[in-house]
C-alpha atoms as a PDB file:
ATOM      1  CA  UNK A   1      53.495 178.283 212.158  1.00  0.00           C
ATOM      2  CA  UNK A   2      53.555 181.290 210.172  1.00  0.00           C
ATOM      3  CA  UNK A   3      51.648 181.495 206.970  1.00  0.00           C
ATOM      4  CA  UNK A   4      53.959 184.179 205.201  1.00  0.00           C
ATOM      5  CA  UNK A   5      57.726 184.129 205.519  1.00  0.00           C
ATOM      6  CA  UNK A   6      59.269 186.606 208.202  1.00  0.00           C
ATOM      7  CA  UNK A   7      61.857 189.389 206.290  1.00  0.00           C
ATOM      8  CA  UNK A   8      64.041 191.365 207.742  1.00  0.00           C
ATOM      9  CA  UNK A   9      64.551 194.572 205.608  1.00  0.00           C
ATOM     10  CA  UNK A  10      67.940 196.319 204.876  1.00  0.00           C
ATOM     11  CA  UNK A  11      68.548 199.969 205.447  1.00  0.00           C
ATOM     12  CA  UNK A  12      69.354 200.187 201.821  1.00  0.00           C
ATOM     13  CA  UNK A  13      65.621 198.712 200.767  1.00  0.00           C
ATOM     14  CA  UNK A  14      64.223 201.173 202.620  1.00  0.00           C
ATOM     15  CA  UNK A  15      66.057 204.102 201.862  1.00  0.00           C
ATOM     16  CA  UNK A  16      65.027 203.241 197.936  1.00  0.00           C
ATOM     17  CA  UNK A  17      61.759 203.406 199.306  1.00  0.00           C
ATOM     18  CA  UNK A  18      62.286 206.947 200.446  1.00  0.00           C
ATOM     19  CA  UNK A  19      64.935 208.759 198.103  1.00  0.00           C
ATOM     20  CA  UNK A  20      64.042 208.724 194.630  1.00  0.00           C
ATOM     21  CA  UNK A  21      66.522 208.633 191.693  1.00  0.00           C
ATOM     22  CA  UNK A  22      68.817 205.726 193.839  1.00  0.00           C
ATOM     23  CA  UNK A  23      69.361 202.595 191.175  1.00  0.00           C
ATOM     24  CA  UNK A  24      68.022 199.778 192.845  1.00  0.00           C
ATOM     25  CA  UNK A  25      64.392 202.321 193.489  1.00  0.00           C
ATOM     26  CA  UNK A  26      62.309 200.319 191.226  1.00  0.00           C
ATOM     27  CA  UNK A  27      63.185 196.774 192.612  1.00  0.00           C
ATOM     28  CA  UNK A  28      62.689 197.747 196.105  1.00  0.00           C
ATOM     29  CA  UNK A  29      59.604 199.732 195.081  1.00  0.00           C
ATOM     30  CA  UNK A  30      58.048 196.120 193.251  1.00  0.00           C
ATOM     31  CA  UNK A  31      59.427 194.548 196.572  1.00  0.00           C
ATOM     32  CA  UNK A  32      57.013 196.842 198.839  1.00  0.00           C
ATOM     33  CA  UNK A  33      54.259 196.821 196.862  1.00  0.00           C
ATOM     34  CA  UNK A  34      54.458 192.679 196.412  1.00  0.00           C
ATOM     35  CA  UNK A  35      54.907 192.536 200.559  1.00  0.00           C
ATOM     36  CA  UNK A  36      51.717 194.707 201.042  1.00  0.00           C
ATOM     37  CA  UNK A  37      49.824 192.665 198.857  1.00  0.00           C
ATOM     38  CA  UNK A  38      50.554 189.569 200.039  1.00  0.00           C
ATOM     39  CA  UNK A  39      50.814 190.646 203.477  1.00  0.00           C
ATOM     40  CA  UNK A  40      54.307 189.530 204.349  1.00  0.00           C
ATOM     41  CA  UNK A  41      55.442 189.623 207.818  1.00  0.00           C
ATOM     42  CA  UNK A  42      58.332 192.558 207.602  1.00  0.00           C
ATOM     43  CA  UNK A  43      60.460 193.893 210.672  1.00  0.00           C
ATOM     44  CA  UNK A  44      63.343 195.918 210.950  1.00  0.00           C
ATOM     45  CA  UNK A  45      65.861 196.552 213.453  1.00  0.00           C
ATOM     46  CA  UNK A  46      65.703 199.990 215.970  1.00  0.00           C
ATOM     47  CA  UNK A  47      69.274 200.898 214.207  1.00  0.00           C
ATOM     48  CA  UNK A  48      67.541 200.534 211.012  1.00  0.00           C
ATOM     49  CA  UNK A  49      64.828 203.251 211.841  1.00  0.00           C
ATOM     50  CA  UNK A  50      67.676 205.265 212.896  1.00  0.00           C
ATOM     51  CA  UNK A  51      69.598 204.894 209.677  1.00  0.00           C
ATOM     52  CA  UNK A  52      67.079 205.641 207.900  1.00  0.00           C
ATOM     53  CA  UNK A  53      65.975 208.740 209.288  1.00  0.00           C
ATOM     54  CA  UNK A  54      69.771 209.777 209.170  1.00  0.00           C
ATOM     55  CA  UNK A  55      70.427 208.948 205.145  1.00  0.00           C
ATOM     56  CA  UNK A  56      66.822 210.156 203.513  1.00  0.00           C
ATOM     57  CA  UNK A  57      67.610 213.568 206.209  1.00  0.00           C
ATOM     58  CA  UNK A  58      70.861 214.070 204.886  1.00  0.00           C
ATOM     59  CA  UNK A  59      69.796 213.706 201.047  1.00  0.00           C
ATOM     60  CA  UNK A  60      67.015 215.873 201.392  1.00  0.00           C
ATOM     61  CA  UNK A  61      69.298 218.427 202.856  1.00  0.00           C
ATOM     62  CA  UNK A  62      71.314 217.588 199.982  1.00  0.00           C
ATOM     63  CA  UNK A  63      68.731 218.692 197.640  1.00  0.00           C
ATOM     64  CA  UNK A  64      68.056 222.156 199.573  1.00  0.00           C
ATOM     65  CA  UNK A  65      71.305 223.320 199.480  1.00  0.00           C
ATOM     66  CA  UNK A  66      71.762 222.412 195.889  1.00  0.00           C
ATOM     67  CA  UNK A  67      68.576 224.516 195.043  1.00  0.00           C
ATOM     68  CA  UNK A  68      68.860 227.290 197.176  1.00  0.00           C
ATOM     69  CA  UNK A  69      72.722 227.425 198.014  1.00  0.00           C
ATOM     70  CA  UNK A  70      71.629 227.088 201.586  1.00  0.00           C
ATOM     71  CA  UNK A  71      69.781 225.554 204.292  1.00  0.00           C
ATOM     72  CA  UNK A  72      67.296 227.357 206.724  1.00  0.00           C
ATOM     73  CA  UNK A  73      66.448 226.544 210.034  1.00  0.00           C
ATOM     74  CA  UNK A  74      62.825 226.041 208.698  1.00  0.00           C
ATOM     75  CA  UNK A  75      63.727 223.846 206.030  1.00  0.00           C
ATOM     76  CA  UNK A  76      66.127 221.664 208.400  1.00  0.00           C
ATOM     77  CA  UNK A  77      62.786 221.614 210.976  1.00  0.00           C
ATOM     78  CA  UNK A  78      60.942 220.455 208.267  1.00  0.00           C
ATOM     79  CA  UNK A  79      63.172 217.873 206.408  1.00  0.00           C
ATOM     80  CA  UNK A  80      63.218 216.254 209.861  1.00  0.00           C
ATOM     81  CA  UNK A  81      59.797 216.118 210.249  1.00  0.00           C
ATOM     82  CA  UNK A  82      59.761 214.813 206.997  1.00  0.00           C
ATOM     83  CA  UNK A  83      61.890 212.041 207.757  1.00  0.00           C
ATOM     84  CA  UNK A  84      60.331 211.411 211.321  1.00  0.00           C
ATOM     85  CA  UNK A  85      57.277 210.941 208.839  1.00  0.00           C
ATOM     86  CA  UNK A  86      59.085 208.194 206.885  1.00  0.00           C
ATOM     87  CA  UNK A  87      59.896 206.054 210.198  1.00  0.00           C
ATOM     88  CA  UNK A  88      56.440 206.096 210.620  1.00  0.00           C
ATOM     89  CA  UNK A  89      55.152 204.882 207.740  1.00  0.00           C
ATOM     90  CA  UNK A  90      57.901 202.055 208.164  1.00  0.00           C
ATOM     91  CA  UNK A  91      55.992 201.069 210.543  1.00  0.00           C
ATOM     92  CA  UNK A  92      52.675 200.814 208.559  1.00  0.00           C
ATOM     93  CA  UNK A  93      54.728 198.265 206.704  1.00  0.00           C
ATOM     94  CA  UNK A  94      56.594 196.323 209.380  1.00  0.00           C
ATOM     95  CA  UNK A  95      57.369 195.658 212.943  1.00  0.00           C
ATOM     96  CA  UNK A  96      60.409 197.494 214.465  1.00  0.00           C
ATOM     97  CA  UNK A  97      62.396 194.985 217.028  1.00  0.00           C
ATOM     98  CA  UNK A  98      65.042 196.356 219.515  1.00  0.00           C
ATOM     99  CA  UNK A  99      68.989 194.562 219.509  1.00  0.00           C
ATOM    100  CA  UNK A 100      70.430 192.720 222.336  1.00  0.00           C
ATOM    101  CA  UNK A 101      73.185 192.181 224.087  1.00  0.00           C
ATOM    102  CA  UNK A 102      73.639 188.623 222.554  1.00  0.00           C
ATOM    103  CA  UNK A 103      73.214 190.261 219.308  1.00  0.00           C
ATOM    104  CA  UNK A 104      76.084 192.499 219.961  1.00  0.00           C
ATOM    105  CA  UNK A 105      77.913 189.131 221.167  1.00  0.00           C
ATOM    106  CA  UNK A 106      77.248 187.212 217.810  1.00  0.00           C
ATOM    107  CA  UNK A 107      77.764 190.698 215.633  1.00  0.00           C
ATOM    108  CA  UNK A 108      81.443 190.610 216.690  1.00  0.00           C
ATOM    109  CA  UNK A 109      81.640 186.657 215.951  1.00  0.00           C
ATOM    110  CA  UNK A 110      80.758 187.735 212.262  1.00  0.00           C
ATOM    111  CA  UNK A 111      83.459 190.399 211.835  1.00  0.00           C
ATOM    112  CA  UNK A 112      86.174 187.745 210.057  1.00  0.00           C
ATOM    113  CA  UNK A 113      83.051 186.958 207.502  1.00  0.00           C
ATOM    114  CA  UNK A 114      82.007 190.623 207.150  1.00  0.00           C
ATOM    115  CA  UNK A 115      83.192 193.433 208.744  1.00  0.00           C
ATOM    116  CA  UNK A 116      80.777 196.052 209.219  1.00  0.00           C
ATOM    117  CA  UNK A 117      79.369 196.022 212.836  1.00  0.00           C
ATOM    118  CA  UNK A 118      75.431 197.628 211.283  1.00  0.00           C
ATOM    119  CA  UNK A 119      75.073 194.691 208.913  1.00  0.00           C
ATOM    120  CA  UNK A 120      76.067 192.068 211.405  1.00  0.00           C
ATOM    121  CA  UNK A 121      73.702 193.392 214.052  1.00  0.00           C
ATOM    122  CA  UNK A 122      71.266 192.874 211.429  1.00  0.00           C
ATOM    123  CA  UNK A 123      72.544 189.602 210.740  1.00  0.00           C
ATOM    124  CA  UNK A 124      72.433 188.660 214.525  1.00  0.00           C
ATOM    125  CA  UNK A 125      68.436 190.076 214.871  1.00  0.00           C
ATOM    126  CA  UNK A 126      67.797 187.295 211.844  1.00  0.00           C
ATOM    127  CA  UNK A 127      69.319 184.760 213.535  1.00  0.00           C
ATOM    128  CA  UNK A 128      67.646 185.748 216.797  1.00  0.00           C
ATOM    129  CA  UNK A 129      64.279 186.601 215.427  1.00  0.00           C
ATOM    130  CA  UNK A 130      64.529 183.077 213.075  1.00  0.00           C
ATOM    131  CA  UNK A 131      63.764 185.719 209.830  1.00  0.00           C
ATOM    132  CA  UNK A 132      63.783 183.728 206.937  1.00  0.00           C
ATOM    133  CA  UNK A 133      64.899 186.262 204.538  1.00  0.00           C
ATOM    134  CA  UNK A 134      67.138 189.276 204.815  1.00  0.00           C
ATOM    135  CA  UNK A 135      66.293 191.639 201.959  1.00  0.00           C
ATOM    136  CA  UNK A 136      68.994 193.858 200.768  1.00  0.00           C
ATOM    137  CA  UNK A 137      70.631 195.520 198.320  1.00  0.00           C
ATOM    138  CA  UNK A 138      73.868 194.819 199.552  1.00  0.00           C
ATOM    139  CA  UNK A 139      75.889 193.013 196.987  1.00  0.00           C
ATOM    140  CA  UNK A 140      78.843 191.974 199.809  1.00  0.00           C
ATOM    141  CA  UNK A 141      76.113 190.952 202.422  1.00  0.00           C
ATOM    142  CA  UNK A 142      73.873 188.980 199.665  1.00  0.00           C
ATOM    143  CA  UNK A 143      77.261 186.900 199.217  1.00  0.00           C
ATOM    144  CA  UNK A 144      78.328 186.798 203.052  1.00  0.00           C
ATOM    145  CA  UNK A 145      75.304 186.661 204.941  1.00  0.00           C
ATOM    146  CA  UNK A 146      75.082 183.410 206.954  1.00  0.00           C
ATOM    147  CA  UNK A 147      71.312 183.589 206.662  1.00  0.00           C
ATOM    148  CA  UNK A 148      69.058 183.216 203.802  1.00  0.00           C
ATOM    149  CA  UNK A 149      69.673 186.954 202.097  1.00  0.00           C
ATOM    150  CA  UNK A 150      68.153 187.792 198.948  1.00  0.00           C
ATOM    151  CA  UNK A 151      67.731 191.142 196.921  1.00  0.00           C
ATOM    152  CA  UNK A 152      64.294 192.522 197.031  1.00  0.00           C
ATOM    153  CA  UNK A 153      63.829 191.473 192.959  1.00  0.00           C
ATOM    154  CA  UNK A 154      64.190 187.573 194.096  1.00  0.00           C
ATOM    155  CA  UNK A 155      62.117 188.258 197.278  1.00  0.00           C
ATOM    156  CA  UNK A 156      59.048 189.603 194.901  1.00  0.00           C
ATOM    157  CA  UNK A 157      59.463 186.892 192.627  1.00  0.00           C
ATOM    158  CA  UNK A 158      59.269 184.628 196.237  1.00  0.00           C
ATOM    159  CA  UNK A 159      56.240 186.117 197.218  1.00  0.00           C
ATOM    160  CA  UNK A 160      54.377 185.650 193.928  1.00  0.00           C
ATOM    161  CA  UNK A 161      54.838 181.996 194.200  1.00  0.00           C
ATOM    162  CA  UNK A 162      51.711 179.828 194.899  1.00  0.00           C
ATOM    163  CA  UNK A 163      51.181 178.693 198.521  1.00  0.00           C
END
């Protein structure tokens, strides 16, 4: 048995990690800091990694061409070294775990609940992995999600609770 709960963490908890000025920054932020400390058992899904790398890539991009009107092959080499740099440090704070075939399977016996094939892969790695929370930001999944999903303010609060 497992002294700390097992969380799987959202592509949107992460990215708040990564992207300053986003609204939900300081929750997730608390959330991060509360797992470290308490030494929670995190993973994320391969796709998650992926996503990851793709959104905080694109904003930083984002930010270039806003201050400089364009983007330079150096600066796109070196935004995606940043970002290669953030899917490492995910994994200073979790465990990434691959998707399955079954997972694909049960993703598309979620659709009528909620549609979007990334969150119910994610969905279908809880279930697989036997997370206890999902940790997102994700107002339609916190509602839909036929696994324990919380936002990362109620997971903090979780983790602070006596043993």
């Amino acid at each position: 048995m497992r002294d700390m709960p097992l969380i799987m963490v959202d592509t949107n908890v992460w990215v708040d990690l990564y992207v300053p000025g986003r609204p939900n920054r300081e929750g997730s932020l608390a959330f991060f800091e509360e797992a470290r400390r308490s030494q929670a058992e995190l993973v994320f899904t391969l796709e998650i990694a992926r996503a990851v790398f793709r959104v905080v890539a694109f904003e930083a991009k984002r930010w270039v061409r806003q201050g400089k009107g364009e983007l330079s092959e150096a600066n796109a080499r070196a935004i995606s070294d940043h970002a290669w740099d953030f899917v490492q440090d995910m994994q200073e704070y979790g465990t990434p775990v691959g998707s399955s075939t079954p997972d694909l399977w049960m993703a598309s016996k979620l659709r009528d609940g909620h549609p979007e094939i990334e969150d119910n892969l994610i969905v279908a790695a809880c279930m697989r992995l036997g997370t206890d929370y999902l940790v997102t930001n994700d107002a339609k999944l916190l509602r839909r999600a036929p696994v324990a999903a919380v936002d990362p303010q109620m997971m903090t609060r979780l983790l602070r609770l006596p043993a």
